[in-house]
C-alpha atoms as a PDB file:
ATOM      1  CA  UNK A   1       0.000   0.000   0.000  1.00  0.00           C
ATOM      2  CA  UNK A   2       3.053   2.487   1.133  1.00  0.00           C
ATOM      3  CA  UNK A   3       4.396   1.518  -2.270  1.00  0.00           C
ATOM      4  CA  UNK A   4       1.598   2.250  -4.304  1.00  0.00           C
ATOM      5  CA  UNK A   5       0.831   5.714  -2.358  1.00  0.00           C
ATOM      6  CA  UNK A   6       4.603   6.249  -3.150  1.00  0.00           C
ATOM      7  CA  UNK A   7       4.126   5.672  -6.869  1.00  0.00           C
ATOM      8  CA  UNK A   8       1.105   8.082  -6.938  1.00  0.00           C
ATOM      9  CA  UNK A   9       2.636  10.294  -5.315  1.00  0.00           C
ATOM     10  CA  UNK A  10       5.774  10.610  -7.881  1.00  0.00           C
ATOM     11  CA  UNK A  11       3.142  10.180 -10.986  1.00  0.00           C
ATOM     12  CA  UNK A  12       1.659  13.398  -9.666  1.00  0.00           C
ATOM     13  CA  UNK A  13       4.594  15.485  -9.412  1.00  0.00           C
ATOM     14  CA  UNK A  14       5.763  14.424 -12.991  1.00  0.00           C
ATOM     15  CA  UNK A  15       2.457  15.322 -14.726  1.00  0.00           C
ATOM     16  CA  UNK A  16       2.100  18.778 -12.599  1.00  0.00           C
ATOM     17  CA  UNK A  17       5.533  19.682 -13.409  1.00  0.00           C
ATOM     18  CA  UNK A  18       5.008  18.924 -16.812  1.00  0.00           C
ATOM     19  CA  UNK A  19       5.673  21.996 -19.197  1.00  0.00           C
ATOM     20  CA  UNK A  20       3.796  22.510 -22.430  1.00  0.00           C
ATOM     21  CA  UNK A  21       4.315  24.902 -25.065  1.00  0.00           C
ATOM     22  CA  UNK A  22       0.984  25.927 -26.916  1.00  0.00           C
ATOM     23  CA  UNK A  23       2.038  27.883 -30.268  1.00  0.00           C
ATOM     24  CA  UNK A  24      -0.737  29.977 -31.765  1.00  0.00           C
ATOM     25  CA  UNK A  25      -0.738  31.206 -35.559  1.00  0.00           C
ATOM     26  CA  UNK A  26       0.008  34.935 -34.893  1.00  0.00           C
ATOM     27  CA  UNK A  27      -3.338  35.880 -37.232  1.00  0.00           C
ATOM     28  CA  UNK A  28      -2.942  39.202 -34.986  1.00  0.00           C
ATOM     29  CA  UNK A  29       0.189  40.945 -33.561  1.00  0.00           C
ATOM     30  CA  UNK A  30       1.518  39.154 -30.679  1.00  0.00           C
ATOM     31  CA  UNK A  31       0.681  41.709 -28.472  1.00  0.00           C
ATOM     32  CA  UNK A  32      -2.824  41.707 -28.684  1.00  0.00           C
ATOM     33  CA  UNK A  33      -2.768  37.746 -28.898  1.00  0.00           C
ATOM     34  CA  UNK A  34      -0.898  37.441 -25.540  1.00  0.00           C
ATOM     35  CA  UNK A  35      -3.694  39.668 -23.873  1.00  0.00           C
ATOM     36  CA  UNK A  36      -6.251  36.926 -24.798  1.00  0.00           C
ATOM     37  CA  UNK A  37      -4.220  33.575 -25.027  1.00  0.00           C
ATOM     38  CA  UNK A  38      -2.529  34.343 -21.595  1.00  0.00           C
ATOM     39  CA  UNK A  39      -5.480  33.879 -19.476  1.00  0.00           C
ATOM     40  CA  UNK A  40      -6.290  30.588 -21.716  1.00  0.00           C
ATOM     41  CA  UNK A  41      -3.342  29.306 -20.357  1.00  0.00           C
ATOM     42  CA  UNK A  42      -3.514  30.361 -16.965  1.00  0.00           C
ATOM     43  CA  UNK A  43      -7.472  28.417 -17.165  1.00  0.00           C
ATOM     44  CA  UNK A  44      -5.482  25.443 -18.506  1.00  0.00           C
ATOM     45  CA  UNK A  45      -3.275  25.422 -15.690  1.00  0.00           C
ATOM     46  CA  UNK A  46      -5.705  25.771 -12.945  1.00  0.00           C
ATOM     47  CA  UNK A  47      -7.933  23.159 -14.817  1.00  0.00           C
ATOM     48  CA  UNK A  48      -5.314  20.646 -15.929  1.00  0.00           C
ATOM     49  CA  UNK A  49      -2.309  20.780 -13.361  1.00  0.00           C
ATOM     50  CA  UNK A  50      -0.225  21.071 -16.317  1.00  0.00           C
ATOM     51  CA  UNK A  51       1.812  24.225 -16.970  1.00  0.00           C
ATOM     52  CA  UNK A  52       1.056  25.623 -20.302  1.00  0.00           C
ATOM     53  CA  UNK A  53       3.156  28.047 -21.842  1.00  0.00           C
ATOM     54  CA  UNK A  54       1.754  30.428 -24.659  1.00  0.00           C
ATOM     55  CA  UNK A  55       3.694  31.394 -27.857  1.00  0.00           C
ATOM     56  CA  UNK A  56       3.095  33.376 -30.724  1.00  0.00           C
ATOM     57  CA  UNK A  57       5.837  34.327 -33.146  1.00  0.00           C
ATOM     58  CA  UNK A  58       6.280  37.754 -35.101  1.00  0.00           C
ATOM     59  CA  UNK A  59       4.811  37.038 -38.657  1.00  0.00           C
ATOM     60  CA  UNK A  60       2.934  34.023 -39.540  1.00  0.00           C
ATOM     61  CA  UNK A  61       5.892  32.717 -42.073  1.00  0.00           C
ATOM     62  CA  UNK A  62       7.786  32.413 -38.477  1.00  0.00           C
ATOM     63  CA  UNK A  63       5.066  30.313 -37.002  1.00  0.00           C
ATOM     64  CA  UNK A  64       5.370  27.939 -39.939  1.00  0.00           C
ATOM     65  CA  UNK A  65       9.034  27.286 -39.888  1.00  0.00           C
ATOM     66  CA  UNK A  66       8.542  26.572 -36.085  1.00  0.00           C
ATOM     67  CA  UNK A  67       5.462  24.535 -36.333  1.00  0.00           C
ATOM     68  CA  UNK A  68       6.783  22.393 -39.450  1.00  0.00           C
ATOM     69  CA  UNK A  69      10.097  21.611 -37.220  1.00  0.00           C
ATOM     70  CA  UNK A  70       7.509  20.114 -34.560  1.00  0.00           C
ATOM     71  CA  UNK A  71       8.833  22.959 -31.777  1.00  0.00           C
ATOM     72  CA  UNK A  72       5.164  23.239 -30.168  1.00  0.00           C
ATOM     73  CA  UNK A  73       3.830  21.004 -28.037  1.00  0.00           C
ATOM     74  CA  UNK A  74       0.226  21.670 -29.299  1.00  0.00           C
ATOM     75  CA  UNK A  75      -0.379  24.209 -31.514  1.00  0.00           C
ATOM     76  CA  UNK A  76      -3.588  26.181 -32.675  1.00  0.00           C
ATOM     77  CA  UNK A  77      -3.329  26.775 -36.319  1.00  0.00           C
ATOM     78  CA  UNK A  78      -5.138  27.425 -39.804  1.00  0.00           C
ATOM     79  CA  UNK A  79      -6.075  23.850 -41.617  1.00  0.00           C
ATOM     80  CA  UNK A  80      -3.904  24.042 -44.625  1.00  0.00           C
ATOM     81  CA  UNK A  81      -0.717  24.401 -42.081  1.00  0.00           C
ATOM     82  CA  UNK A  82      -2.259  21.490 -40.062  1.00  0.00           C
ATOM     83  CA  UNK A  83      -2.442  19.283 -42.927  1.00  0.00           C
ATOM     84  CA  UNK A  84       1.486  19.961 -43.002  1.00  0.00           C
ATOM     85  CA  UNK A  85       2.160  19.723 -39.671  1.00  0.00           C
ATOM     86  CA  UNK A  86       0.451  16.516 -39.832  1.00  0.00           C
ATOM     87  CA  UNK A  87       2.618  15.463 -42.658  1.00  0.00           C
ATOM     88  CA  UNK A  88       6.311  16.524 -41.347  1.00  0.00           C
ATOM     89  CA  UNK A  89       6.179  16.213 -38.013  1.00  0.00           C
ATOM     90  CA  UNK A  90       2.764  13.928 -37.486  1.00  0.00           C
ATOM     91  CA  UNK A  91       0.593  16.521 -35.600  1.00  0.00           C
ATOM     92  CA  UNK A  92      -3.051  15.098 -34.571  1.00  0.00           C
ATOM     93  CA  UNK A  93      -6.079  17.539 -34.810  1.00  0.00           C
ATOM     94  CA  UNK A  94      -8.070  16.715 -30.813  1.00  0.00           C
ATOM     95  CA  UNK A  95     -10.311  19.946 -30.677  1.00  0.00           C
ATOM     96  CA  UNK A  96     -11.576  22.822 -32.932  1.00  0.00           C
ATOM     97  CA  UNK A  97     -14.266  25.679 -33.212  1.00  0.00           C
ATOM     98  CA  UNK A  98     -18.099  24.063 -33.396  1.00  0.00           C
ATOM     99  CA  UNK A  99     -17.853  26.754 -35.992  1.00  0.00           C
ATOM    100  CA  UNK A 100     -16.408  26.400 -39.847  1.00  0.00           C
ATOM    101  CA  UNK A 101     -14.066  28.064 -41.136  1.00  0.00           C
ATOM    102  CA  UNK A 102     -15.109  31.253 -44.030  1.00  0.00           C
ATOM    103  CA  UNK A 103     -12.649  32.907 -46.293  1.00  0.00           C
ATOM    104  CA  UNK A 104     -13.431  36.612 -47.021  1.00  0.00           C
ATOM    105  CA  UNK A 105     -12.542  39.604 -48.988  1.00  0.00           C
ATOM    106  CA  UNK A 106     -12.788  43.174 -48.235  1.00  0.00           C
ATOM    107  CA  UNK A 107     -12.805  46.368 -49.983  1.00  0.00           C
ATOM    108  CA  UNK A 108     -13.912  50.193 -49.297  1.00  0.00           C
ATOM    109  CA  UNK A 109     -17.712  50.864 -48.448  1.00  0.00           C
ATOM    110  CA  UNK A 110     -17.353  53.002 -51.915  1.00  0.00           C
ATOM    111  CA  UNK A 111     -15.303  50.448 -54.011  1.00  0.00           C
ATOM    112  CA  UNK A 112     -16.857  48.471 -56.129  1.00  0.00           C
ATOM    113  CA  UNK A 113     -16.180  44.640 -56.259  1.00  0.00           C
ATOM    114  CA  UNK A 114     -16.597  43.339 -59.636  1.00  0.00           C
ATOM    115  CA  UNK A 115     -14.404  40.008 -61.030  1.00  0.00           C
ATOM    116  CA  UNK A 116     -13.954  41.723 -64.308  1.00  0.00           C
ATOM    117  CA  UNK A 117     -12.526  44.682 -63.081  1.00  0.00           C
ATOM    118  CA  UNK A 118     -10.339  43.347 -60.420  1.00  0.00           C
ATOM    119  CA  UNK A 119      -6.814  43.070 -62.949  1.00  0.00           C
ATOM    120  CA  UNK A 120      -4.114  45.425 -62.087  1.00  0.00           C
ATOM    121  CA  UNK A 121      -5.317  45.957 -58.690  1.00  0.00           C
ATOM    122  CA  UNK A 122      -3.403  45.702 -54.783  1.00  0.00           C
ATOM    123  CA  UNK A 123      -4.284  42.956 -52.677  1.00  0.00           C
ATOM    124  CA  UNK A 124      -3.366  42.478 -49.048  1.00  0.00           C
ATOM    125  CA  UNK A 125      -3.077  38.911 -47.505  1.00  0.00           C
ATOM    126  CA  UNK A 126      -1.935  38.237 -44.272  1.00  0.00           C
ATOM    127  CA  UNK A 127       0.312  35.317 -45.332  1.00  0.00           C
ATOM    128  CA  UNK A 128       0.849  32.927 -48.300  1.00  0.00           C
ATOM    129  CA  UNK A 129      -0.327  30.437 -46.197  1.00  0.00           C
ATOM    130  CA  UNK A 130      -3.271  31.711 -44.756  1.00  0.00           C
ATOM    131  CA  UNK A 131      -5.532  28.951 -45.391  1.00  0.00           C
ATOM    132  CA  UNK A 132      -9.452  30.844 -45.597  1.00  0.00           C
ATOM    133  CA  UNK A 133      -7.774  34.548 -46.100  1.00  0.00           C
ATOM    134  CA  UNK A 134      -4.993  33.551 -49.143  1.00  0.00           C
ATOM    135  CA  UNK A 135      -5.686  30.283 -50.520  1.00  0.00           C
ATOM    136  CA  UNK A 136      -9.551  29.831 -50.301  1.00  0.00           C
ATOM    137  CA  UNK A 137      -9.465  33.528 -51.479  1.00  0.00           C
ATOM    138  CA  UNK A 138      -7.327  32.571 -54.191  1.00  0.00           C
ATOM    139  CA  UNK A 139      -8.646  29.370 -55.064  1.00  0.00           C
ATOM    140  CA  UNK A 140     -12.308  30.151 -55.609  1.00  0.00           C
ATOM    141  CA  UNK A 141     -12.209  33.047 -57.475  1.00  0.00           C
ATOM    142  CA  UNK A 142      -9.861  30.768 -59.698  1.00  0.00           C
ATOM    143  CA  UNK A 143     -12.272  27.975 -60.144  1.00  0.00           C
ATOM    144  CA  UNK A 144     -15.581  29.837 -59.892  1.00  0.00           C
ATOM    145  CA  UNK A 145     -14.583  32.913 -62.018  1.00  0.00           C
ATOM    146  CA  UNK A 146     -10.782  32.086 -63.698  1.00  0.00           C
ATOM    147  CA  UNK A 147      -9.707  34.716 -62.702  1.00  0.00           C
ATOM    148  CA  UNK A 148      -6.075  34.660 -60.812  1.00  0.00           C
ATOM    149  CA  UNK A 149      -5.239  37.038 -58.170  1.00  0.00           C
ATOM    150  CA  UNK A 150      -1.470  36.107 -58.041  1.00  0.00           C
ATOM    151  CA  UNK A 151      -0.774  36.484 -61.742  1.00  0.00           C
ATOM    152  CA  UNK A 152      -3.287  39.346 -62.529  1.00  0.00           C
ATOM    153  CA  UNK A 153      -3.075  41.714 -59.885  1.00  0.00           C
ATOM    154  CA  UNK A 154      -0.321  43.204 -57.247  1.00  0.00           C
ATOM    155  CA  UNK A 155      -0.233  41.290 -54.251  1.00  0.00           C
ATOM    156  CA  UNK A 156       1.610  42.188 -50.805  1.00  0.00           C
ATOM    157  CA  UNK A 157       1.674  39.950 -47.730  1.00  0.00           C
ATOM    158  CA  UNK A 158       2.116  42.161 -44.712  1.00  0.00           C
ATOM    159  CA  UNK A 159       1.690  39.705 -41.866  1.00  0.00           C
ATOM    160  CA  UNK A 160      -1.112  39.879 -39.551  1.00  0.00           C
ATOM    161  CA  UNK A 161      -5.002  39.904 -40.621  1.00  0.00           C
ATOM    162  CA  UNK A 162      -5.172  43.395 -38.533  1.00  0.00           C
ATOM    163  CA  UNK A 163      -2.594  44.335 -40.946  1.00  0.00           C
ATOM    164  CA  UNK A 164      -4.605  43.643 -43.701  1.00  0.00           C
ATOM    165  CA  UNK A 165      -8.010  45.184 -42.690  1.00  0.00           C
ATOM    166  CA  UNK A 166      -5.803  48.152 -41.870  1.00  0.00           C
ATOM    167  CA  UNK A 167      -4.592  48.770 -44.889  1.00  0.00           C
ATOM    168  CA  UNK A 168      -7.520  48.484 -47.055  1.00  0.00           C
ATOM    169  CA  UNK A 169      -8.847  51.490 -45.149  1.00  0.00           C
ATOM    170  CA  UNK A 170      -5.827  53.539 -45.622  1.00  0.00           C
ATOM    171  CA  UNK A 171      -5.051  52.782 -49.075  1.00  0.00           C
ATOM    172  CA  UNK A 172      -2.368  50.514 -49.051  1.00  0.00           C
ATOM    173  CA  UNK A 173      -4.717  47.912 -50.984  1.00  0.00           C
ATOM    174  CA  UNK A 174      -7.822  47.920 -52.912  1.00  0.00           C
ATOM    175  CA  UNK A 175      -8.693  44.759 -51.680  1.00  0.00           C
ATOM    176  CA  UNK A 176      -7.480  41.884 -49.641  1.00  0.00           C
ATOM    177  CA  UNK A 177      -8.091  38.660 -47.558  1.00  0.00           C
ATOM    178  CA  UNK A 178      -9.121  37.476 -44.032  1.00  0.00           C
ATOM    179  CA  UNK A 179     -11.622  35.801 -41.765  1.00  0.00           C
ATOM    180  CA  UNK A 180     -15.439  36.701 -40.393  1.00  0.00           C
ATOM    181  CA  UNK A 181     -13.806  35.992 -36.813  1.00  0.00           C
ATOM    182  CA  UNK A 182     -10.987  38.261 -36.802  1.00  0.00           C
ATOM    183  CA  UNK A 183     -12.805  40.793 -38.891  1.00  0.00           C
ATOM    184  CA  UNK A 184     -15.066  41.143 -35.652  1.00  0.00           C
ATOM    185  CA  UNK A 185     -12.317  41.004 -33.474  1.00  0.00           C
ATOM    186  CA  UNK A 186     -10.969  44.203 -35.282  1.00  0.00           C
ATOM    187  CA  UNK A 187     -10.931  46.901 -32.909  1.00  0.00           C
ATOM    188  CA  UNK A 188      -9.874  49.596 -35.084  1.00  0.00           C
ATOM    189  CA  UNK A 189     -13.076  51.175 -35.394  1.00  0.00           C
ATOM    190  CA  UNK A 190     -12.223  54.241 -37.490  1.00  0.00           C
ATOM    191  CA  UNK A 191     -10.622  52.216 -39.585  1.00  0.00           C
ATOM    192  CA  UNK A 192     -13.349  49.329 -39.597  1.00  0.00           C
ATOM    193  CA  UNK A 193     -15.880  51.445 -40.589  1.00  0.00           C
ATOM    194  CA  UNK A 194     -14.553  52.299 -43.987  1.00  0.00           C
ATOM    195  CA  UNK A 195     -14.391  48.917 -45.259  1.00  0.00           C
ATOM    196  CA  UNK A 196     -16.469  45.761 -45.713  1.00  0.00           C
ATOM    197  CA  UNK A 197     -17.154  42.397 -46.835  1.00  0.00           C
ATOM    198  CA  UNK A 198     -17.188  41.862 -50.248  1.00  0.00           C
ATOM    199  CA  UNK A 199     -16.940  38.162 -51.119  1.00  0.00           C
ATOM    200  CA  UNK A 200     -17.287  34.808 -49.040  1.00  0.00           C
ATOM    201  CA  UNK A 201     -16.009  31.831 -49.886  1.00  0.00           C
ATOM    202  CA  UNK A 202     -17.842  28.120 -48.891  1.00  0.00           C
ATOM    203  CA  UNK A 203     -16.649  26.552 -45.264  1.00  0.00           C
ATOM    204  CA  UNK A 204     -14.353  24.512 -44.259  1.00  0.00           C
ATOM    205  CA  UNK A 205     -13.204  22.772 -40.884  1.00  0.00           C
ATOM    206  CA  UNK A 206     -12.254  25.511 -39.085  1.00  0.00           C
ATOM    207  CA  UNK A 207      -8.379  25.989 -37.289  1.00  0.00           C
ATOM    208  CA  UNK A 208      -7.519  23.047 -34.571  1.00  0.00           C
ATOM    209  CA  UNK A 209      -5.336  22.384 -31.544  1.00  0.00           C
ATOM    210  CA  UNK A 210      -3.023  19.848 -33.073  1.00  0.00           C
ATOM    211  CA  UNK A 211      -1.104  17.860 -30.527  1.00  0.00           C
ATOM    212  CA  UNK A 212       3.139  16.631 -31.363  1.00  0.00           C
ATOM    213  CA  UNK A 213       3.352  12.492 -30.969  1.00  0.00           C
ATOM    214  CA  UNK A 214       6.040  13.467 -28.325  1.00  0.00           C
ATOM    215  CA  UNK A 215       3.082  14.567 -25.882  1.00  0.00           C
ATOM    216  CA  UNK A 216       1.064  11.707 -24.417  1.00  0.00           C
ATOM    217  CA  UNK A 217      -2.196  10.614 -24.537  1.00  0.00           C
ATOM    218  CA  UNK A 218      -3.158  11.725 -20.915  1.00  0.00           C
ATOM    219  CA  UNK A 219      -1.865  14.853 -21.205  1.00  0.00           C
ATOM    220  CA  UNK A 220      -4.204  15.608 -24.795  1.00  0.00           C
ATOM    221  CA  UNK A 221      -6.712  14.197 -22.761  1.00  0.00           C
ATOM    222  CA  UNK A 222      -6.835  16.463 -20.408  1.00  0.00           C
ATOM    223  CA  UNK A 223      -6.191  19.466 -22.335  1.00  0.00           C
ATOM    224  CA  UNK A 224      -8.727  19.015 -24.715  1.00  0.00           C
ATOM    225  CA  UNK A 225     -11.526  18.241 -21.849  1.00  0.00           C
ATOM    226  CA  UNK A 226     -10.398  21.791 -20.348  1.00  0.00           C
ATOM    227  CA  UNK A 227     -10.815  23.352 -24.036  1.00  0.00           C
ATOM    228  CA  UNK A 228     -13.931  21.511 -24.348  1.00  0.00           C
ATOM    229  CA  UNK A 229     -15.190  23.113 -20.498  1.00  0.00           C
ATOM    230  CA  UNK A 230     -13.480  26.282 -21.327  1.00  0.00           C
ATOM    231  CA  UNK A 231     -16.072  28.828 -19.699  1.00  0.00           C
ATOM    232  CA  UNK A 232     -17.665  31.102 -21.717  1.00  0.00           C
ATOM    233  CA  UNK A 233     -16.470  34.273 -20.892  1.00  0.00           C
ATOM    234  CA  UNK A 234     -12.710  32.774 -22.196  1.00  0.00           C
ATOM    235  CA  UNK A 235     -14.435  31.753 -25.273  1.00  0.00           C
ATOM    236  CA  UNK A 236     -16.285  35.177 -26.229  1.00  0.00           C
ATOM    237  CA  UNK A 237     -12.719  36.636 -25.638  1.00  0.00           C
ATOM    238  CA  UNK A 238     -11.356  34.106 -28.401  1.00  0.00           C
ATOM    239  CA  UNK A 239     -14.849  34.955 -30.405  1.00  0.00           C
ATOM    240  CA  UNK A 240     -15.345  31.146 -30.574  1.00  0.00           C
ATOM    241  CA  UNK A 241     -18.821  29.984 -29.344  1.00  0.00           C
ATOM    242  CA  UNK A 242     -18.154  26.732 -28.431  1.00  0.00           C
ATOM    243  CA  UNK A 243     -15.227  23.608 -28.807  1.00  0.00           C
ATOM    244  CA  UNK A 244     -16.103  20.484 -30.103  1.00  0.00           C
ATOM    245  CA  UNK A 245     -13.680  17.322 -30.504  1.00  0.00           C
ATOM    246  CA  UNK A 246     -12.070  16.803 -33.890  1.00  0.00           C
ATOM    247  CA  UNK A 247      -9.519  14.321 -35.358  1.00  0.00           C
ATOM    248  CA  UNK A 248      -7.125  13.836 -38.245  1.00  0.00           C
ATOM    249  CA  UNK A 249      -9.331  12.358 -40.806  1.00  0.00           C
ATOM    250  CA  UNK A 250     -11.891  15.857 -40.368  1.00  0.00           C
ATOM    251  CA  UNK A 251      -9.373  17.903 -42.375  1.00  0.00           C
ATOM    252  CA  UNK A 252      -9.200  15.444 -45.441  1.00  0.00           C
ATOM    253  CA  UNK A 253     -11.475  17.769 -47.033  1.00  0.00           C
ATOM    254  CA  UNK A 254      -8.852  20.343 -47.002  1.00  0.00           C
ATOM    255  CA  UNK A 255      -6.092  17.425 -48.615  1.00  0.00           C
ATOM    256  CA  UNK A 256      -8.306  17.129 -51.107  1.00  0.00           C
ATOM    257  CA  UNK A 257      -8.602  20.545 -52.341  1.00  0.00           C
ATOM    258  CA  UNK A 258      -6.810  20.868 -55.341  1.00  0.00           C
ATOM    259  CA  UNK A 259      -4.706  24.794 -54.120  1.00  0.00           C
ATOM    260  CA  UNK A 260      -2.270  26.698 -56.357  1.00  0.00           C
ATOM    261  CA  UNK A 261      -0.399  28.585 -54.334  1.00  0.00           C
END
């Protein structure tokens, strides 16, 4: 009996000493991430035992090199770099948004947005690899319309989704990509309220916490049911109405889409 109390006992302190790193796609600057993520991970401590760290890098091409050289623990990320992750490094999908996943595009309130018109203008995309803001942007208007934003028209990647909605209002672009969620996250008001929604492209699985093989089973476990319980006030400040569980095979609806970058 002393034995097995003994062997608890040391089981315990291993899993509560236990140090995670969570890596989230930097879809805003990492400042205004870090105000919401941190208290995510100081619920998931409370709730789990398990210290989890939160990380963010600079520009989303950053995340990437990270993510793809399997230096998160777990990571919350767009689909398309999941379905990479998955591929280099073996990254499961455990937990995502009960919500799918919508590309958009925006313009000014007084721009017209017309397919036939759109060659030889400036669009704005937070990344190459933006999965619903660059490559479902690009993609449909490919298939539906043939037209093709990277060969017909100027394109600039400047990093962050804020970025992008940002510079559509001031210019910088006449048009450019990103996602309902973040749109509403936007917090520049005088800057929100010169541009809108132009275009929306069809849903997809929406981004998911992807575990490394190198973390155990438990520990996913118990993460995910904490994600799953997260209250809702932690939610609303994610703007994610509820979690649901996910898996690998989900997102082979994203393998399957045939995307020129």
């Amino acid at each position: 009996m002393f034995k097995r109390v003994l062997c608890f006992m040391f089981f315990t302190t291993v899993l509560f000493s236990q140090e995670i790193v969570l890596g989230v796609v930097p879809q805003q600057s990492p400042l205004e991430l870090s105000k919401k993520w941190l208290k995510v991970t100081d619920y998931l401590d409370k709730k789990t035992g398990i210290h989890v760290v939160f990380k963010t890098e600079k520009s989303i091409d950053l995340f990437e090199e990270k993510l793809y050289n399997g230096q998160y623990d777990i990571a919350y990320m767009n689909p398309y770099h999941f379905i990479i992750a998955n591929k280099r490094e073996n990254y499961n999908a455990f937990v995502r948004s009960n919500e799918n996943i919508v590309g958009i595009i925006l313009g000014k309130k007084d721009k017209e947005f017309n397919v036939n018109n759109l060659k030889g203008t400036t669009f704005l995309f937070p990344a190459p690899n933006a999965f619903a803001a660059t490559l479902l942007t690009k993609y449909e208007l490919k298939e539906k319309y043939n037209f093709d934003i990277s060969k017909e028209t100027k394109v600039i990647y400047v990093n962050s989704h804020d970025s992008v909605y940002k510079g559509i209002a001031r210019g910088v672009g006449d048009f450019g990509g990103g996602i309902k969620r973040t749109f509403d996250n936007f917090k520049d008001t005088e800057d929100k309220d010169k541009i809108d929604i132009v275009y929306k492209t069809n849903n997809y699985p929406s981004h998911p916490f992807a575990s490394h093989p190198r973390v155990s089973k438990e520990i996913v476990e118990k993460i995910s049911k904490a994600i799953i319980e997260m209250p809702d006030e932690l939610k609303e400040i994610l703007s994610i109405k509820d979690f649901i569980l996910t898996s690998t095979i989900e997102y082979d609806v994203i393998k399957n889409l045939e995307i020129n970058k």
